[in-house]
C-alpha atoms as a PDB file:
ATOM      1  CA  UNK A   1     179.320 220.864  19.290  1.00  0.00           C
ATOM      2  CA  UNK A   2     177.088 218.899  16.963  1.00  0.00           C
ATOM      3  CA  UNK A   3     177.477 215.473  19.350  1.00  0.00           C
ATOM      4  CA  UNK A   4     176.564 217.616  22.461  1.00  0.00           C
ATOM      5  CA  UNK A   5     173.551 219.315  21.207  1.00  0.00           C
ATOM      6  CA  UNK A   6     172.206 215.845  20.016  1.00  0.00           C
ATOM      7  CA  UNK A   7     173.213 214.365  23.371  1.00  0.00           C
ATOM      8  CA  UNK A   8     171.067 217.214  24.813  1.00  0.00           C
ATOM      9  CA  UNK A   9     167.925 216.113  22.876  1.00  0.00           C
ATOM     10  CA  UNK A  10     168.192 212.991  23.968  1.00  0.00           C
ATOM     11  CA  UNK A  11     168.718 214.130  27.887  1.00  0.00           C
ATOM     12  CA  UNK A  12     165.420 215.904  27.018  1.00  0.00           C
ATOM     13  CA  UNK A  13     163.006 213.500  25.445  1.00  0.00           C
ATOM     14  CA  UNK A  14     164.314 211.122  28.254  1.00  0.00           C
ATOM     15  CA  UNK A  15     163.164 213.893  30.518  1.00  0.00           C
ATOM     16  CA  UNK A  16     160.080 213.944  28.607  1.00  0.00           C
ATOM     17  CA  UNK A  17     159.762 210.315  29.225  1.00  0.00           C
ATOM     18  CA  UNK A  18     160.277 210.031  32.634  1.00  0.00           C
ATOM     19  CA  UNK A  19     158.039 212.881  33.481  1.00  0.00           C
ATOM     20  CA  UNK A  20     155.452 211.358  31.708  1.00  0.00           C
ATOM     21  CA  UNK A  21     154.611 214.673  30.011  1.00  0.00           C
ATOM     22  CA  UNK A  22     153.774 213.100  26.705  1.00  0.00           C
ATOM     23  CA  UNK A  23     152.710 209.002  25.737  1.00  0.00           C
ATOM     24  CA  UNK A  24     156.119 206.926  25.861  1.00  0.00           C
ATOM     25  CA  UNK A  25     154.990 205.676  22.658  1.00  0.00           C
ATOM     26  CA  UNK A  26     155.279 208.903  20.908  1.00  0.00           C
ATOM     27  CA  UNK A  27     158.483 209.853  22.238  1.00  0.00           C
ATOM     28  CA  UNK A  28     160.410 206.738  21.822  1.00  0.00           C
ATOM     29  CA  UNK A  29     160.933 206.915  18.263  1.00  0.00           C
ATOM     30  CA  UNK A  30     162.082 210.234  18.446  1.00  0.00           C
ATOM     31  CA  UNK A  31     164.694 209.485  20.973  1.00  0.00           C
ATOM     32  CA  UNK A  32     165.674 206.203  19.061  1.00  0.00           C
ATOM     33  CA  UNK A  33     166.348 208.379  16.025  1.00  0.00           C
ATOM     34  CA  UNK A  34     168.010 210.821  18.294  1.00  0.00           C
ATOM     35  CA  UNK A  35     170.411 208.250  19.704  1.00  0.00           C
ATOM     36  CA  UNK A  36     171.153 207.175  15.865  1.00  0.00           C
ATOM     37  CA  UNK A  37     171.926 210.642  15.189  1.00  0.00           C
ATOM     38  CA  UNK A  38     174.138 210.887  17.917  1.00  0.00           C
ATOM     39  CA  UNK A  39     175.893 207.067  17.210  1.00  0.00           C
ATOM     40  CA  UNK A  40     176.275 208.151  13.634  1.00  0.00           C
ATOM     41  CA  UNK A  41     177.885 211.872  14.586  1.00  0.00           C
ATOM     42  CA  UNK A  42     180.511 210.207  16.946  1.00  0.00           C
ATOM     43  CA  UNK A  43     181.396 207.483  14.201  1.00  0.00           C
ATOM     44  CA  UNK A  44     181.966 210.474  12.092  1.00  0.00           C
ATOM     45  CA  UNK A  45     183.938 212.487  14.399  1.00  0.00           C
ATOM     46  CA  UNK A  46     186.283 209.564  15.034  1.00  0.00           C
ATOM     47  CA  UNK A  47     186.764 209.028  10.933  1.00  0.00           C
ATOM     48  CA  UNK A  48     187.642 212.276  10.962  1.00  0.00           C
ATOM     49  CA  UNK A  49     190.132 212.064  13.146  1.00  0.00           C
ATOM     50  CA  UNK A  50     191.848 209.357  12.023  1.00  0.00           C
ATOM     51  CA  UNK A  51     192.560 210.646   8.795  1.00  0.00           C
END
């Protein structure tokens, strides 16, 4: 659940983005760290698994 809602944040700000609703600049770093969040959920899912 935690992976897709992240995901979704990301689909967002990249909606955000494109629609060039706010600066690029002051989205990107939110959808870097979103993308982190997301990298760093999966790699935890997948340790979880394996154990």
């Amino acid at each position: 659940m935690l992976i897709e809602e992240a995901n979704e944040s990301c689909y967002w700000l990249e909606l955000i983005i494109e629609g060039q609703l706010l600066a690029k600049e002051k989205v990107e770093p939110l959808l870097d760290e979103a993308n982190q969040i997301t990298a760093i959920m999966v790699a935890s899912r997948k340790t979880a698994k394996a154990e």
